[in-house]
C-alpha atoms as a PDB file:
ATOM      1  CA  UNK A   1       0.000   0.000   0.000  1.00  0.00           C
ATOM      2  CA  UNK A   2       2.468   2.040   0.758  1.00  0.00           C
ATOM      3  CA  UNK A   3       4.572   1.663  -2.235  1.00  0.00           C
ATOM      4  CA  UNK A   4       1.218   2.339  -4.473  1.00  0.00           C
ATOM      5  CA  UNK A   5       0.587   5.694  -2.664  1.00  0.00           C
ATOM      6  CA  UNK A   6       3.774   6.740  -3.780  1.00  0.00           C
ATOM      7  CA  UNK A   7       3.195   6.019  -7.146  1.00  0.00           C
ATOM      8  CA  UNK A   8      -0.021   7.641  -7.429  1.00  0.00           C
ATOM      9  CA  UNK A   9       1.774  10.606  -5.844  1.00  0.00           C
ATOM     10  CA  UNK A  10       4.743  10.574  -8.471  1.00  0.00           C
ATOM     11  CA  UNK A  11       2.366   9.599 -11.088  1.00  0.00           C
ATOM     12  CA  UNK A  12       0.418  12.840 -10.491  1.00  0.00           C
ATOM     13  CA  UNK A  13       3.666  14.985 -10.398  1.00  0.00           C
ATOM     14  CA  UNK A  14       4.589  13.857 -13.733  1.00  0.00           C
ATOM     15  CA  UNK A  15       1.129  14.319 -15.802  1.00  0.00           C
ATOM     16  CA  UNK A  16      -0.039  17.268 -13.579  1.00  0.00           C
ATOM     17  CA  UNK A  17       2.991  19.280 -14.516  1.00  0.00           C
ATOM     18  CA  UNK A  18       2.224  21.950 -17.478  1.00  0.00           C
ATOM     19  CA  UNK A  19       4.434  21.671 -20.091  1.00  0.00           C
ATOM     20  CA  UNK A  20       5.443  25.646 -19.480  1.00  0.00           C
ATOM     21  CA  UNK A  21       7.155  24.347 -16.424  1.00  0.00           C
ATOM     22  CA  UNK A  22       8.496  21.614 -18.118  1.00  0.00           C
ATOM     23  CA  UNK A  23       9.839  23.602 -20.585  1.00  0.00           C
ATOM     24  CA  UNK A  24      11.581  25.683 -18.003  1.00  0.00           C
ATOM     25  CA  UNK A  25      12.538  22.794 -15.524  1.00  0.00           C
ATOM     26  CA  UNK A  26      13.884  20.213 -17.551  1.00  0.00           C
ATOM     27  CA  UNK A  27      15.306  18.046 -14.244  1.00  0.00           C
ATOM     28  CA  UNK A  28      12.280  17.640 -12.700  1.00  0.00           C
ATOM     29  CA  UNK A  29      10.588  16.527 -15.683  1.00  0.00           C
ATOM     30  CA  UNK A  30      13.821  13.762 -16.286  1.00  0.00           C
ATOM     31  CA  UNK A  31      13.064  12.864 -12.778  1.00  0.00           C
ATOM     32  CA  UNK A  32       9.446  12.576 -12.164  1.00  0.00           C
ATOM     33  CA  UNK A  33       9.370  10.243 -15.347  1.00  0.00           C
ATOM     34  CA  UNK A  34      12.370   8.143 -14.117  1.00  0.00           C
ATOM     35  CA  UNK A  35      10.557   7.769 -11.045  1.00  0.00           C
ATOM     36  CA  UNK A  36       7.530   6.502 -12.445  1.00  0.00           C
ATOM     37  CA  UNK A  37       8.992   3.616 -14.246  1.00  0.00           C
ATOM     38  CA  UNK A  38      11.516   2.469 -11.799  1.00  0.00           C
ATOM     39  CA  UNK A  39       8.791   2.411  -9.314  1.00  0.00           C
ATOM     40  CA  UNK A  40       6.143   0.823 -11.664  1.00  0.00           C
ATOM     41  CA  UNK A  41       8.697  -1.648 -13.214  1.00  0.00           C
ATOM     42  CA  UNK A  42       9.530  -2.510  -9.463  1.00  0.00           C
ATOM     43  CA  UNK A  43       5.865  -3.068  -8.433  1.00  0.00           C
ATOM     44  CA  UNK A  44       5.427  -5.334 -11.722  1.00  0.00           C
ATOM     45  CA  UNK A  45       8.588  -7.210 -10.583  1.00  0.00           C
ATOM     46  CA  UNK A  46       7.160  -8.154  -7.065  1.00  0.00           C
ATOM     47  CA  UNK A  47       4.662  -9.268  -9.084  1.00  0.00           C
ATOM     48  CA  UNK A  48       1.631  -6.904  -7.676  1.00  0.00           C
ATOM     49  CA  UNK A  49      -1.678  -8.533  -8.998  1.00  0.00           C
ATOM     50  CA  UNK A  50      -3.903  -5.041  -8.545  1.00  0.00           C
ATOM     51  CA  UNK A  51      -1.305  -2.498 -10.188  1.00  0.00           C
ATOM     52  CA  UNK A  52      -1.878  -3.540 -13.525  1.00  0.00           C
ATOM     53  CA  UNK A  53      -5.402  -1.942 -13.711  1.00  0.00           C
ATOM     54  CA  UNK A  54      -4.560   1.120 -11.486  1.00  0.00           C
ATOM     55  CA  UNK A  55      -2.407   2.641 -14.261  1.00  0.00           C
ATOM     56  CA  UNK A  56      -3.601   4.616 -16.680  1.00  0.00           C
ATOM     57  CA  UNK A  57      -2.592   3.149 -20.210  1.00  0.00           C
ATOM     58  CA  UNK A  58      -0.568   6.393 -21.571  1.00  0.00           C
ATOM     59  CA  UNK A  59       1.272   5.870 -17.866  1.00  0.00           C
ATOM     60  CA  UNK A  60       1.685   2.051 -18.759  1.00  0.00           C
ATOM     61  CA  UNK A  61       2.955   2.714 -22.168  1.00  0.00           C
ATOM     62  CA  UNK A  62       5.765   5.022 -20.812  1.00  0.00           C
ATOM     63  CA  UNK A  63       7.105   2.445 -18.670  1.00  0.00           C
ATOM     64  CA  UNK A  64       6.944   0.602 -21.832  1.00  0.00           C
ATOM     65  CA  UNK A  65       4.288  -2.652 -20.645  1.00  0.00           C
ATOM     66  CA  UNK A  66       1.141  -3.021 -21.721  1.00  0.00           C
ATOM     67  CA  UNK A  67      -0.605  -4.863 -19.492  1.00  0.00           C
ATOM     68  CA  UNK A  68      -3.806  -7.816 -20.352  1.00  0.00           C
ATOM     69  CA  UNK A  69      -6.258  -5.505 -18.788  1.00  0.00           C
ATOM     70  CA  UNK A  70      -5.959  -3.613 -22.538  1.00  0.00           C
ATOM     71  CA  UNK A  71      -5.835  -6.391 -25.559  1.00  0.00           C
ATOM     72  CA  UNK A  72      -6.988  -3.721 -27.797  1.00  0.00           C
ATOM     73  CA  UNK A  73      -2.945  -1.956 -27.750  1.00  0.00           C
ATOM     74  CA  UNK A  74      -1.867  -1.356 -30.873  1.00  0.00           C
ATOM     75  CA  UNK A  75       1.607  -2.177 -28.905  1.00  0.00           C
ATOM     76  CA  UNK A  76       3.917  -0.951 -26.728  1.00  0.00           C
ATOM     77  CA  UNK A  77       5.891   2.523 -26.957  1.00  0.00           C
ATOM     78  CA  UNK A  78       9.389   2.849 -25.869  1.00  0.00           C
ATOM     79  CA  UNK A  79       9.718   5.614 -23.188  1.00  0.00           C
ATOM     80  CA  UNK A  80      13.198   6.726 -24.820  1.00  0.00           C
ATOM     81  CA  UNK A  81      10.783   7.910 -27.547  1.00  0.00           C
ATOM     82  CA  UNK A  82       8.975  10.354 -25.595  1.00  0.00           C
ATOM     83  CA  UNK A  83       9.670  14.452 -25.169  1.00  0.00           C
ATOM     84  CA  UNK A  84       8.536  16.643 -22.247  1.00  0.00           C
ATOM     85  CA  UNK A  85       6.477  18.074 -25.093  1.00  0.00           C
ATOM     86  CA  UNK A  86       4.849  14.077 -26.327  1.00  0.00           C
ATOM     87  CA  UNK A  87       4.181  13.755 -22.394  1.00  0.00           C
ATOM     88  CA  UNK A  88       2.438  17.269 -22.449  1.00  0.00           C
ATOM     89  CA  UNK A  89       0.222  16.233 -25.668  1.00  0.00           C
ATOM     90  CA  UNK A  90      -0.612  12.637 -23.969  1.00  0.00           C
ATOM     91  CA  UNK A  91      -1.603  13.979 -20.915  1.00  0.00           C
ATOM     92  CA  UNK A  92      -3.873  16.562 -22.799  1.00  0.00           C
ATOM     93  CA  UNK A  93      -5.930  14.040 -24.314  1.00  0.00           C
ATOM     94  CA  UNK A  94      -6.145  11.682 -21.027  1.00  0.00           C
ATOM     95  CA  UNK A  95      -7.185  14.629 -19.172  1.00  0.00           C
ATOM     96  CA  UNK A  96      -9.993  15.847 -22.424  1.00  0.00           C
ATOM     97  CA  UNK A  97     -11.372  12.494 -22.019  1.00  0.00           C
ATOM     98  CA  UNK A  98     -11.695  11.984 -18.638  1.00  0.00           C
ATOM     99  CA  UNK A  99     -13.028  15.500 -18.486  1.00  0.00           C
ATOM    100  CA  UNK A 100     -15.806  13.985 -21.058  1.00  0.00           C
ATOM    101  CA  UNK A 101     -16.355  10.460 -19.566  1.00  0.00           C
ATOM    102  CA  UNK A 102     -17.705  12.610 -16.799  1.00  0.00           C
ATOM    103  CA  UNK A 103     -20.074  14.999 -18.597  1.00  0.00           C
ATOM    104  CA  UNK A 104     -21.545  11.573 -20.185  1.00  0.00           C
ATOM    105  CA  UNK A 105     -21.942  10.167 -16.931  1.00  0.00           C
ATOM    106  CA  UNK A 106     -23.731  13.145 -15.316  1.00  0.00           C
ATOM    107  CA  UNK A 107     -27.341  13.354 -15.099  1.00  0.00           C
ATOM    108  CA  UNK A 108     -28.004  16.703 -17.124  1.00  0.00           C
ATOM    109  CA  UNK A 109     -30.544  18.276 -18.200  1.00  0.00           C
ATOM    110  CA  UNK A 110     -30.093  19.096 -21.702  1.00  0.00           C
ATOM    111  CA  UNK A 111     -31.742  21.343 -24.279  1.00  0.00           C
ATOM    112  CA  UNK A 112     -33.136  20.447 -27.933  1.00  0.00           C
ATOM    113  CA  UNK A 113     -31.793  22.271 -30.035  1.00  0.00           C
ATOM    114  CA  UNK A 114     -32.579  20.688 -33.322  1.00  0.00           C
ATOM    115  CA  UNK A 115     -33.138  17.672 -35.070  1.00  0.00           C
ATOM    116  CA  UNK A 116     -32.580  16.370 -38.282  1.00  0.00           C
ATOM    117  CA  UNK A 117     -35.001  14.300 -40.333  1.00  0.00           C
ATOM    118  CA  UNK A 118     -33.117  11.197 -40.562  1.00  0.00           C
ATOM    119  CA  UNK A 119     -33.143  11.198 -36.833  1.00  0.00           C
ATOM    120  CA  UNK A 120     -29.880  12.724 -35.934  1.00  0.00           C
ATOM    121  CA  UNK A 121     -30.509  15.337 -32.498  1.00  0.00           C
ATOM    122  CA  UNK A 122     -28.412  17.856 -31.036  1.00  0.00           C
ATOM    123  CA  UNK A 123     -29.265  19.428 -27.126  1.00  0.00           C
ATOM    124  CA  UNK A 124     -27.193  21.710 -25.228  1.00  0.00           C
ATOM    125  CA  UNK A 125     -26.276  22.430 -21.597  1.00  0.00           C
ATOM    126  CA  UNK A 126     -23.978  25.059 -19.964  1.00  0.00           C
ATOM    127  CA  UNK A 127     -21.554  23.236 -17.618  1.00  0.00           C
ATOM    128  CA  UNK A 128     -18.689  24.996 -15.094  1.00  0.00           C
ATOM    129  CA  UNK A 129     -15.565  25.580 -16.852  1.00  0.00           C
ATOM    130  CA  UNK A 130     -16.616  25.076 -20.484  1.00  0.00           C
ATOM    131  CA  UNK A 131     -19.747  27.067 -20.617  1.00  0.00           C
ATOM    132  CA  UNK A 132     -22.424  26.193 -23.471  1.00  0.00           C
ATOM    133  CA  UNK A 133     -21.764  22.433 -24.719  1.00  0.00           C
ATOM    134  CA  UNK A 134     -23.347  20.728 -27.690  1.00  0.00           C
ATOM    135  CA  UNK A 135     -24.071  17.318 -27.894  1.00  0.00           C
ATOM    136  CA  UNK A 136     -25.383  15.284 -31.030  1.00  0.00           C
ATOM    137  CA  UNK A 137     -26.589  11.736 -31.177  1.00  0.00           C
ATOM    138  CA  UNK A 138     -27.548   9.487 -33.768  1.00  0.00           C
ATOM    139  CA  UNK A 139     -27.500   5.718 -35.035  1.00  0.00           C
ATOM    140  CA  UNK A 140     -25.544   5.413 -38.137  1.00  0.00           C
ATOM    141  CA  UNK A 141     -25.613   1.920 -40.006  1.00  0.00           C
ATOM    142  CA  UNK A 142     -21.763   1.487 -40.075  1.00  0.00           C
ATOM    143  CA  UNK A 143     -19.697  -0.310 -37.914  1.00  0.00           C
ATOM    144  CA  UNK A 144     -17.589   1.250 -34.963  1.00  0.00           C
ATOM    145  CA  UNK A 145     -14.628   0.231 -37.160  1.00  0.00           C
ATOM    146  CA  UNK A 146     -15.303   1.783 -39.907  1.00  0.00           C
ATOM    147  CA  UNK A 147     -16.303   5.236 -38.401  1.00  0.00           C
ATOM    148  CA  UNK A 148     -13.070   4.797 -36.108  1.00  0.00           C
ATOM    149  CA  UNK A 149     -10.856   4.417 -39.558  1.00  0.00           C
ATOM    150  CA  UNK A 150     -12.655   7.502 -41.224  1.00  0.00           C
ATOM    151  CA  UNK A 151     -12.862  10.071 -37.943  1.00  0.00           C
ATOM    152  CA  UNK A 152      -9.293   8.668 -36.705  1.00  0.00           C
ATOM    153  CA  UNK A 153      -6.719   7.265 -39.161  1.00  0.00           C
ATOM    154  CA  UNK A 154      -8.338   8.803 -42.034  1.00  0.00           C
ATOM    155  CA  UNK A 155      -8.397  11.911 -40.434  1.00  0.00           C
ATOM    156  CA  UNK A 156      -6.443  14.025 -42.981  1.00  0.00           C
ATOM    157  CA  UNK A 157      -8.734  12.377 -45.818  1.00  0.00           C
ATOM    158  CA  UNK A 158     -11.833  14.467 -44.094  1.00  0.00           C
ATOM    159  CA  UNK A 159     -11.864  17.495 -46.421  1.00  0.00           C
ATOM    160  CA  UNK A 160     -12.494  14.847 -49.484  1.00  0.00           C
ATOM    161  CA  UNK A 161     -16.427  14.083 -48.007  1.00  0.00           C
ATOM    162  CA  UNK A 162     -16.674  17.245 -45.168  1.00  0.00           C
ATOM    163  CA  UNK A 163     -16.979  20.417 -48.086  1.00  0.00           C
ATOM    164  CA  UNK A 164     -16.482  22.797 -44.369  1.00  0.00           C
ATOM    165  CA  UNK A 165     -13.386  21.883 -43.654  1.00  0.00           C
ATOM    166  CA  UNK A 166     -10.323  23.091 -46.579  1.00  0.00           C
ATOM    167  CA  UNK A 167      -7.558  21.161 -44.903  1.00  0.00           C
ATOM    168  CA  UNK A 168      -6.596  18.228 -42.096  1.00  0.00           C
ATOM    169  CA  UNK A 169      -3.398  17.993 -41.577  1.00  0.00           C
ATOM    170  CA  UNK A 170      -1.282  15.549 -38.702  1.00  0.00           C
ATOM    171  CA  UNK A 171       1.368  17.368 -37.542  1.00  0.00           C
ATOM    172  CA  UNK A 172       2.798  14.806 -35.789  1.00  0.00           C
ATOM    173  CA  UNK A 173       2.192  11.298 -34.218  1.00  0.00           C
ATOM    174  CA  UNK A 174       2.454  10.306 -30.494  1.00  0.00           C
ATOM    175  CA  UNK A 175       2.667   6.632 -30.364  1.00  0.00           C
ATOM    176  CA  UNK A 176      -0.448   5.002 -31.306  1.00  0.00           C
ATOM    177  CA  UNK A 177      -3.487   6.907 -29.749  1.00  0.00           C
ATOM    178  CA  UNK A 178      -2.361  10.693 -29.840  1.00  0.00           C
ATOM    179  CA  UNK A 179      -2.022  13.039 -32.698  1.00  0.00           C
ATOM    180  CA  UNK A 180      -1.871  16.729 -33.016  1.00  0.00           C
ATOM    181  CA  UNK A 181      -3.548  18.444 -36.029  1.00  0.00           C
ATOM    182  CA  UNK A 182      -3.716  21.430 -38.183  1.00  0.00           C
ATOM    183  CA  UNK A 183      -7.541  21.921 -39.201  1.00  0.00           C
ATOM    184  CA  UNK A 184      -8.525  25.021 -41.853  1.00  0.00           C
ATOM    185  CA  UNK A 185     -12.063  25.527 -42.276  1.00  0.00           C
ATOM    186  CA  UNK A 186     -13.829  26.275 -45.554  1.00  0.00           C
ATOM    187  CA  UNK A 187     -14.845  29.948 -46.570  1.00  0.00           C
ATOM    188  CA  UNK A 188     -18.309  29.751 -45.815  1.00  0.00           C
ATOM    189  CA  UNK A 189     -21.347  31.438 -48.137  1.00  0.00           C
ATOM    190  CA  UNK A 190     -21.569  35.142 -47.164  1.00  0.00           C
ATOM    191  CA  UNK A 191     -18.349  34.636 -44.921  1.00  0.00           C
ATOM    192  CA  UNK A 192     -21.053  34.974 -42.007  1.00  0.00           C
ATOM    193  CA  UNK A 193     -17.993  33.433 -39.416  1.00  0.00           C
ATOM    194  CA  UNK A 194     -15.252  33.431 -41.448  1.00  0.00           C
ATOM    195  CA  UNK A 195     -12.415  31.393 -41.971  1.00  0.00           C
ATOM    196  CA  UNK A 196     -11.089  29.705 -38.243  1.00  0.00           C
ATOM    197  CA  UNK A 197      -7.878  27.265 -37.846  1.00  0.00           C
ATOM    198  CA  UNK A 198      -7.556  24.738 -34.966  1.00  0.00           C
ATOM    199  CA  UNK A 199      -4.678  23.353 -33.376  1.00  0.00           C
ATOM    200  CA  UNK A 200      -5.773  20.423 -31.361  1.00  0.00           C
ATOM    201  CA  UNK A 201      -4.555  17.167 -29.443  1.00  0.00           C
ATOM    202  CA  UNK A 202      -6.360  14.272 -30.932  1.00  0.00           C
ATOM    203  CA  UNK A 203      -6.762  11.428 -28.596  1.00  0.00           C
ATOM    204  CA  UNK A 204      -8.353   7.925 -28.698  1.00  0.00           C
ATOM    205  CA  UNK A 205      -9.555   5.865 -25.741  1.00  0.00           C
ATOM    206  CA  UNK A 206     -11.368   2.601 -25.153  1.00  0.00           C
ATOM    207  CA  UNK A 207     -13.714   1.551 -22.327  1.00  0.00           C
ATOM    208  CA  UNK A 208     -15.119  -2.011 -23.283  1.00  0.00           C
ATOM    209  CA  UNK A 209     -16.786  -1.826 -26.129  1.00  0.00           C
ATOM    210  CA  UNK A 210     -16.734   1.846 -27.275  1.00  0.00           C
ATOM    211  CA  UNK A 211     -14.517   4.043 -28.687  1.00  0.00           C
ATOM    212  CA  UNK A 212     -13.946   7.376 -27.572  1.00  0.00           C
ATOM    213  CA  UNK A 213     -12.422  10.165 -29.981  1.00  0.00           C
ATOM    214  CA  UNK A 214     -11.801  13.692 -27.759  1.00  0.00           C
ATOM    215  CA  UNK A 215      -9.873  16.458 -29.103  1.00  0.00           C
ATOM    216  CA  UNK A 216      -8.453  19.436 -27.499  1.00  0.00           C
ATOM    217  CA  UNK A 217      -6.999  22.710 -28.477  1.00  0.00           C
ATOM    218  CA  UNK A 218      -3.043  22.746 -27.773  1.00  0.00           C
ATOM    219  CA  UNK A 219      -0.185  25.236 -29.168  1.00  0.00           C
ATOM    220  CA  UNK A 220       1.979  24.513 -31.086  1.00  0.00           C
ATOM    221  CA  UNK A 221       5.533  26.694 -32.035  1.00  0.00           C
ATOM    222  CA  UNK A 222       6.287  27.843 -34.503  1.00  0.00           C
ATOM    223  CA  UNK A 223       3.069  27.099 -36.396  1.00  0.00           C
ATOM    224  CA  UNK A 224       2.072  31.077 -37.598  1.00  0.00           C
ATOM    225  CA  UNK A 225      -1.405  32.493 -37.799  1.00  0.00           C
ATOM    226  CA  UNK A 226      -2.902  31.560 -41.132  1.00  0.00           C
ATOM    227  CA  UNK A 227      -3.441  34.711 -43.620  1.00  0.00           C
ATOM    228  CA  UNK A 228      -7.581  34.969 -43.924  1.00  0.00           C
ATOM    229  CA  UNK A 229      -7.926  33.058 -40.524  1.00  0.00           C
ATOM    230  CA  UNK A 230      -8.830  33.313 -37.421  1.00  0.00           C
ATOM    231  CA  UNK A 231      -7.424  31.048 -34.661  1.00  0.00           C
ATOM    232  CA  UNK A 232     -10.664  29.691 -33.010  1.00  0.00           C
ATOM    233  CA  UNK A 233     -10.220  26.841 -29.820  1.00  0.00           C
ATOM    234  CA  UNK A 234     -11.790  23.514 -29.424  1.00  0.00           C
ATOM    235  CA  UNK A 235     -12.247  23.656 -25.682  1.00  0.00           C
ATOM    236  CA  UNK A 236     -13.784  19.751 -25.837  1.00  0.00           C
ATOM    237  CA  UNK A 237     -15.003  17.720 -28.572  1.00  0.00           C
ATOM    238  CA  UNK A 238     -15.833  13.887 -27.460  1.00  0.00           C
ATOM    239  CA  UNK A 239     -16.953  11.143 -30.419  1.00  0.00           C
ATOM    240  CA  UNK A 240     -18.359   8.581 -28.869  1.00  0.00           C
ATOM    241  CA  UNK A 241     -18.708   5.135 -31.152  1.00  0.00           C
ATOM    242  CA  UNK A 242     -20.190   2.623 -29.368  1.00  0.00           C
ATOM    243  CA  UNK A 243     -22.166  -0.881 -31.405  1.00  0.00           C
ATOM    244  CA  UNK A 244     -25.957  -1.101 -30.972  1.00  0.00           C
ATOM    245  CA  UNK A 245     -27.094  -3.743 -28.867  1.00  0.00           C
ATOM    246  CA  UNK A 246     -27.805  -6.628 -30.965  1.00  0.00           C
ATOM    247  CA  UNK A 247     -26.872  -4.996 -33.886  1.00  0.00           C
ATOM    248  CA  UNK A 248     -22.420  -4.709 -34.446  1.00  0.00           C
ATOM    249  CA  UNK A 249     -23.190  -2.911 -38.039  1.00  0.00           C
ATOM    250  CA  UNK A 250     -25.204  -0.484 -36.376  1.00  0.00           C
ATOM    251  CA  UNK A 251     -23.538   2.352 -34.174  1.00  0.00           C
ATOM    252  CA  UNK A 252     -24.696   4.775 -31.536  1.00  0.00           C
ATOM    253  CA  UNK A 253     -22.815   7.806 -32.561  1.00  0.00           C
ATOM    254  CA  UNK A 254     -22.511  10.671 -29.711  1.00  0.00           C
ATOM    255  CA  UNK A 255     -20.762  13.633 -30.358  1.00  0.00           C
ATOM    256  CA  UNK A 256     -19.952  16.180 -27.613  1.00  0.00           C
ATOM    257  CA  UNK A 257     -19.033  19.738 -28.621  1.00  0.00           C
ATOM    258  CA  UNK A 258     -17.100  22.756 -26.783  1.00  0.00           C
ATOM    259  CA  UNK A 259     -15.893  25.446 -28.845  1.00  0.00           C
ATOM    260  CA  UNK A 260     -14.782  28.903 -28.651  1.00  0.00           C
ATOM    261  CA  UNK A 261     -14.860  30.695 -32.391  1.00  0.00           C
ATOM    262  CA  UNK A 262     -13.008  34.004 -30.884  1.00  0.00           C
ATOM    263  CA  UNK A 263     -16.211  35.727 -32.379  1.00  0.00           C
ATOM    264  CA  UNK A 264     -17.103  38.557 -29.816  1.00  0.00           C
ATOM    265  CA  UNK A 265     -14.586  41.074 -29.473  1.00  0.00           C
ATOM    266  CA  UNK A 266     -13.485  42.596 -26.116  1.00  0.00           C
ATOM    267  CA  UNK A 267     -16.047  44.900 -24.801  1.00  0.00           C
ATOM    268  CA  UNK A 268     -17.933  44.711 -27.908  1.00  0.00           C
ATOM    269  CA  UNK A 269     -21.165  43.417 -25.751  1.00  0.00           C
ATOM    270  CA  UNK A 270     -21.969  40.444 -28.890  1.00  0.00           C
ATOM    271  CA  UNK A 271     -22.350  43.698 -31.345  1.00  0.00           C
ATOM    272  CA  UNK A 272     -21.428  42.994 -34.409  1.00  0.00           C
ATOM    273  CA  UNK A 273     -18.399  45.840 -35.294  1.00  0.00           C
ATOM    274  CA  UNK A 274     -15.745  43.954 -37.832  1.00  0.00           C
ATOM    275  CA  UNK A 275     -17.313  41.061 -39.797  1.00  0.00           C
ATOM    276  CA  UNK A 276     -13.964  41.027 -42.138  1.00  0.00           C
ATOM    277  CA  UNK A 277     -11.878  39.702 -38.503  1.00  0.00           C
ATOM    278  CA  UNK A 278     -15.217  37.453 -37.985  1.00  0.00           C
ATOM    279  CA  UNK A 279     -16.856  39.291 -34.979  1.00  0.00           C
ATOM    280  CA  UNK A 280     -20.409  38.006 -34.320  1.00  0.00           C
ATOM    281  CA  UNK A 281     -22.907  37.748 -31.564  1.00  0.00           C
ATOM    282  CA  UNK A 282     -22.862  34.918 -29.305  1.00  0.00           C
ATOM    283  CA  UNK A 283     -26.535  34.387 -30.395  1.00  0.00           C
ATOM    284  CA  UNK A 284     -25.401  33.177 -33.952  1.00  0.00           C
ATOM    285  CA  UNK A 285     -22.657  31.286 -32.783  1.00  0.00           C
ATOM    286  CA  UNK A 286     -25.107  29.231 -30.512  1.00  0.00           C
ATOM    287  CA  UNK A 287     -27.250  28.366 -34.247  1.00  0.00           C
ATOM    288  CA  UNK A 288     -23.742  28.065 -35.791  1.00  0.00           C
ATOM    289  CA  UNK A 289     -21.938  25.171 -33.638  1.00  0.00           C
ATOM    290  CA  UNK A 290     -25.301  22.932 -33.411  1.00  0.00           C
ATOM    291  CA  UNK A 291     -25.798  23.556 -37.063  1.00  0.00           C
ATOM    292  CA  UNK A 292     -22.067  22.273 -37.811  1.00  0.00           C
ATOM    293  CA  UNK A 293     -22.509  18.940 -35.662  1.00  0.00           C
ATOM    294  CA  UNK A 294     -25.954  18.364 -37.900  1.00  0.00           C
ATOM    295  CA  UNK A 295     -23.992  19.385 -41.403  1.00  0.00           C
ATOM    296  CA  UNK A 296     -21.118  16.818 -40.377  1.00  0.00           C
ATOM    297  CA  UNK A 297     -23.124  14.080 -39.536  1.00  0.00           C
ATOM    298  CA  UNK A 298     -25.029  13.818 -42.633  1.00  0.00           C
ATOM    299  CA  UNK A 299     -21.613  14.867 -44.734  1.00  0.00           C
ATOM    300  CA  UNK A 300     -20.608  11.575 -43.098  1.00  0.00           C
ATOM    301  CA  UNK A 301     -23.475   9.526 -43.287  1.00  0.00           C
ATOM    302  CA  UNK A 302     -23.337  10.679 -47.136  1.00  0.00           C
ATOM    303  CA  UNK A 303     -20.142   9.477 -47.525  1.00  0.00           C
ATOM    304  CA  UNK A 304     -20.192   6.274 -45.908  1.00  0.00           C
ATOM    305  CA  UNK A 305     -23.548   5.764 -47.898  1.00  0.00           C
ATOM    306  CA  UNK A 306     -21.352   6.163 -51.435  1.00  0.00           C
ATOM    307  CA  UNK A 307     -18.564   4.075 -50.878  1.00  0.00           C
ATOM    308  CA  UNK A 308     -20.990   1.225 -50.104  1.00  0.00           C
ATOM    309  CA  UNK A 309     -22.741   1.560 -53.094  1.00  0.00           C
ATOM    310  CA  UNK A 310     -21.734  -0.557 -56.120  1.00  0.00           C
END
C-alpha cells in the first residue's frame, strides 16, 4: 500500500505538470518520469496482482508494458521515444477524455436544439468551466470500425467528403493513440464566421466496447497564424462510437461539442463591429456550432452511404 501511494503521488507529479514548467525545468521533468517507471517496473517485478489496472494506459505505455487488462494496444511505446512536449500532448488528451467520460456520466438536463429528419438530435447544456456544450446523437448503419478508420486514421482524408473543412493535416504522431492536427475551415457562403484554424490534441480511448475520440486545443511553435484566418479553440469535442445492442453494423454515434470561435470582441457586448476579422454575436454562434454537428453528420453519413454503393 504504501509503495502504491507513492506512485499515485509521483504519477500525479509527472502528468499534472504543465508543459510551461516543463519547458523551463527540464530536471524535474527527467526525474518525475524516471521515477515513475523504476517504481512501476519494481511493483510489476514483485509481481503486484492489482497495479496492472490502477495505471492509466498512456502511464503504462511510458514504462513501456502493456498490461492484459488492454488487448486492444496497438503495442507498446518505448519511453526513450517520448519528449517533455509528447508527455504534455498525452496527458492533454487523457485529461480531455476523462473531463468527457464525466459529462456523459452526469445526469443533465439538456436542451433540444434541433433535429434532423433522418433522426440525428443535437441538445445543449452550460456546464462549469466550459460554458455552453453541444451534444449530437444518432444511429448510423456502419460499424464502430469503420467510423473509427474515417474520424481517426483517415483523419487528414476528411476534407475529401466534409466540403467545411479546406484542410486536415497531422502534424505529428504520439505513439499510437495521440495526434496533433492542423484543421482550416472552408470559406463559408456570405463569410457569415469566417475562416477559423484549430490546433488540437487528438486522442483515442477505449472503455469495453466503445470508442472514444476527444480532441483538445493545444499550441503549437512555430506554427504562424494563417493569412484569412482566425485562430478559433476547441475547448472539448468527445466522439463517442459505441455498437448497438444486438446490432455490431449499427452504431450509436454521440458527439460532444465545446468550442470557442473568438467571435465577440473585447467589450464589444456580442455587437457585431468587424465582420472582415469574424466578430459576431454569441446568439449566432449558438445556431452556428449545433448547425455544424448536424452538417457533419449527414456529410458523413453521405459518404459512408457512397462508398458502399456498387
Amino acid at each position: 500500500p504504501r509503495s502504491h501511494a507513492m506512485l499515485r503521488a509521483t504519477v500525479k507529479l509527472c502528468c499534472g505538470i504543465a508543459h510551461d514548467h516543463l519547458r523551463r525545468l527540464p530536471g524535474l521533468k527527467i526525474t518525475a518520469v524516471a521515477a515513475v517507471q523504476k517504481d512501476v517496473r519494481g511493483l510489476v517485478v514483485k509481481g503486484s496482482r492489482r497495479l496492472p489496472s490502477k495505471i492509466p494506459r498512456y502511464i503504462q505505455r511510458l514504462m513501456g508494458k502493456e498490461t492484459a487488462t488492454c488487448p486492444e494496444s496497438d503495442g507498446d511505446i518505448s519511453p526513450s521515444r517520448f519528449s517533455s512536449m509528447d508527455l504534455s500532448y498525452i496527458t492533454q488528451g487523457e485529461t480531455a477524455l476523462q473531463r468527457a467520460l464525466s459529462i456523459l456520466q452526469q445526469h443533465t438536463s439538456w436542451q433540444a436544439e434541433t433535429m434532423l429528419d433522418a433522426g440525428a438530435t443535437v441538445s445543449s447544456a452550460a456546464l462549469p468551466g466550459l460554458g455552453k456544450v453541444f451534444r449530437a446523437e444518432v444511429v448510423l448503419a456502419v460499424p464502430v470500425a469503420r467510423l473509427h478508420r474515417e474520424l481517426f486514421e483517415r483523419i487528414e482524408q476528411m476534407p475529401q467528403w466534409n466540403p467545411t473543412l479546406s484542410r486536415v493535416k497531422v502534424l505529428q504522431r504520439v505513439g499510437t493513440d495521440t495526434l496533433v492536427t492542423h484543421e482550416v475551415t472552408a470559406p463559408s457562403p456570405g463569410n457569415l464566421v469566417g475562416q477559423r484554424d484549430f490546433v488540437s490534441v487528438r486522442h483515442r480511448g477505449r472503455r469495453e466496447t466503445a470508442v472514444y475520440l476527444v480532441g483538445t486545443t493545444t499550441h503549437v511553435e512555430p506554427l504562424p497564424l494563417q493569412e484569412g484566418c482566425i485562430r478559433a479553440e476547441s475547448r472539448l469535442s468527445c466522439i463517442v462510437l459505441q455498437p448497438l445492442a444486438g446490432d455490431p453494423d449499427r452504431t450509436r454515434f454521440t458527439w460532444l461539442l465545446s468550442m470557442d470561435l473568438k467571435a465577440t470582441g473585447p467589450n464589444s457586448g456580442g455587437v457585431v463591429f468587424s465582420l472582415p476579422k469574424g466578430w459576431i454575436p454569441t446568439s449566432v454562434i449558438n445556431r452556428v456550432l449545433p448547425q455544424s454537428q448536424a452538417d457533419f453528420i449527414e456529410h458523413l453519413r453521405r459518404h459512408l452511404s457512397a462508398a458502399t454503393c456498387p
